[in-house]
Protein backbone atom coordinates (compact mmCIF):
# COMPACT_ATOMS: atom_id res chain seq x y z
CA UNK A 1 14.37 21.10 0.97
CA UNK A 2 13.64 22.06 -2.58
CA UNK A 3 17.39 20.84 -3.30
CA UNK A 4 16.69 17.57 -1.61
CA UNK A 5 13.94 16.76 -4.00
CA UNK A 6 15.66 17.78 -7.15
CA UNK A 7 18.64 14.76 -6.22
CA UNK A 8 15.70 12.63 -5.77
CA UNK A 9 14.12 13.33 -9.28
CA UNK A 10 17.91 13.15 -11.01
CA UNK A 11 18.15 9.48 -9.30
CA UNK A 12 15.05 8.54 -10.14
CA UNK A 13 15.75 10.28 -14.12
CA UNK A 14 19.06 8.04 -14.19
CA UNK A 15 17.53 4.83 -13.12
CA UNK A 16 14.95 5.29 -15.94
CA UNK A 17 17.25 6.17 -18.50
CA UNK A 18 19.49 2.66 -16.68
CA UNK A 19 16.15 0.48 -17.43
CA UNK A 20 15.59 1.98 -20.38
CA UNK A 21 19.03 0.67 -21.43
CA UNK A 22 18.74 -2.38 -20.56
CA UNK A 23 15.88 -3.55 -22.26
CA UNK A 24 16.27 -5.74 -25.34
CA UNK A 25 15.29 -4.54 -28.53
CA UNK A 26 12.95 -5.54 -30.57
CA UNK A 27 15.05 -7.60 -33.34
CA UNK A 28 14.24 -6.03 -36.90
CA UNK A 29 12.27 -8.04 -39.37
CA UNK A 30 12.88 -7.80 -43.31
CA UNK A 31 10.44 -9.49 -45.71
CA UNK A 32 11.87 -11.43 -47.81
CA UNK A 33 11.40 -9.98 -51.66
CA UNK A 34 10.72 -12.47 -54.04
CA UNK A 35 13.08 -12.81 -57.33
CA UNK A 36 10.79 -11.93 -59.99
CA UNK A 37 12.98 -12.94 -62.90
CA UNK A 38 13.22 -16.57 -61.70
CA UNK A 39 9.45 -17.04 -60.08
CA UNK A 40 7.44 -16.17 -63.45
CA UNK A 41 7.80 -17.59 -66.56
CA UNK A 42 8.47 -15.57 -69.54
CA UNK A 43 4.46 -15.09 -69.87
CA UNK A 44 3.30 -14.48 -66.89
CA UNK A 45 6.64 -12.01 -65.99
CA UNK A 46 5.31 -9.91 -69.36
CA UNK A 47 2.06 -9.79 -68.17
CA UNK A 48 3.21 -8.17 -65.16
CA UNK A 49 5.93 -6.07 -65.94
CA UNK A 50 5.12 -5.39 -70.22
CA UNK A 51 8.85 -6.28 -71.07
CA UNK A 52 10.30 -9.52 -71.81
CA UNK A 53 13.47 -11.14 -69.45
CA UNK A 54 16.11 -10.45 -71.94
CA UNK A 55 14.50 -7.05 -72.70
CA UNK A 56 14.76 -5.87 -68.52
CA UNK A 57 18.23 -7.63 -68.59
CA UNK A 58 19.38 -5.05 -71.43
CA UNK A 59 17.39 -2.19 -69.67
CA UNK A 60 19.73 -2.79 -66.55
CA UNK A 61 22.95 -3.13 -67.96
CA UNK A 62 22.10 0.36 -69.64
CA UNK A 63 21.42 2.59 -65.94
CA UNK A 64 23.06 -0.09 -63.52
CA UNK A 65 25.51 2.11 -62.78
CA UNK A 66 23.14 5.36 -62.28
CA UNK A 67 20.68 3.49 -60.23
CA UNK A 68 22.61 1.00 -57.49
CA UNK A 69 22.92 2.29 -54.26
CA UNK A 70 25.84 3.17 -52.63
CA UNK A 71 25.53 1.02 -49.63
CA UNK A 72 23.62 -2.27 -48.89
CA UNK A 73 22.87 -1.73 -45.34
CA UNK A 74 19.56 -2.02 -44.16
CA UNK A 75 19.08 -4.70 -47.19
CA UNK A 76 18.92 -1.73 -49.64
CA UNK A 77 17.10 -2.67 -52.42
CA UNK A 78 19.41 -4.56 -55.88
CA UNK A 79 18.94 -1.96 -59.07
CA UNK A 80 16.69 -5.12 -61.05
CA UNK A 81 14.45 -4.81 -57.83
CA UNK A 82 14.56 -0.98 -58.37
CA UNK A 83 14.16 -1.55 -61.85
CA UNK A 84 11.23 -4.13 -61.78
CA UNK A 85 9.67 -1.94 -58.73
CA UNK A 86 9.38 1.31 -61.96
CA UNK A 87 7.91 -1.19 -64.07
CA UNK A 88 5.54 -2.62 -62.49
CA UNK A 89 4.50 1.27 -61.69
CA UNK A 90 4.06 1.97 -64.84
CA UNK A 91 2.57 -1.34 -66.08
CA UNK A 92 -0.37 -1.38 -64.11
CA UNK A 93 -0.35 2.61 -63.14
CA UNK A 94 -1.55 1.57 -59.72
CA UNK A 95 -1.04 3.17 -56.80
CA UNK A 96 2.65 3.40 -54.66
CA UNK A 97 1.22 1.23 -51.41
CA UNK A 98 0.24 -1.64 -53.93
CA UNK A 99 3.72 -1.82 -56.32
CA UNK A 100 5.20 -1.34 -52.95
CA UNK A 101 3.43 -4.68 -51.35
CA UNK A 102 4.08 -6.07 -55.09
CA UNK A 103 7.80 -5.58 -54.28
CA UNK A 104 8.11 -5.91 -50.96
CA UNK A 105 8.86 -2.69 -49.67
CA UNK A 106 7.23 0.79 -48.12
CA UNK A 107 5.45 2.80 -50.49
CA UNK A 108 7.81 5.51 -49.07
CA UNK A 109 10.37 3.23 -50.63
CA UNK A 110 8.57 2.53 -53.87
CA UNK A 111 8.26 6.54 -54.63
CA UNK A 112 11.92 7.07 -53.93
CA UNK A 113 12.82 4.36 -56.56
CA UNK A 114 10.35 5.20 -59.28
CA UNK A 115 11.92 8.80 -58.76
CA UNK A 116 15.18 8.11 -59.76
């Protein structure tokens, strides 16, 4: 008997795990980051980040190479995002969550960037 009822519960495991399969995922939602360098003018952008456009422009070309990420899956972030993100940091010295919502990413995110 005991046997007869462990089939059962195997059945009933695999026609879970079936509906489970079948079910449509949730599609993934990115928000859209805004492009800093071309929504502010050259005062307001300064006031935000303390550097001027042509100054962040030389910044980048400098650690480009050290910064970009390997991959862009997942909509990894560009290295002037990653660089604007560290600027922004350390231009206001606010917390991670807020440069985070500033850039459009996790604060998770936001630390790993300012870190490199």
């Amino acid at each position: 008997m005991d046997q007869l009822f462990d089939v059962s519960s195997d059945d009933e495991d695999i026609i879970d795990y079936v509906e489970h399969i079948e079910r449509p995922r949730k599609a993934r939602r990115y928000q859209e980051r805004k492009n800093h360098i071309n929504y502010w003018d050259d005062e307001e952008f300064y006031n935000r980040f303390r550097f001027t456009k042509p100054s962040v422009h030389l910044i980048l070309e400098k650690i480009e190479d050290g910064i970009k990420s390997t991959t862009n899956w997942n909509h990894a972030l560009l290295p002037m995002e990653m660089l604007l993100l560290t600027l922004r940091f350390f231009a206001c010295g606010s917390m991670l969550i807020v440069v985070g919502d500033f850039a459009g990413v996790h604060k998770s995110t936001a630390s790993k960037v300012i870190l490199k």
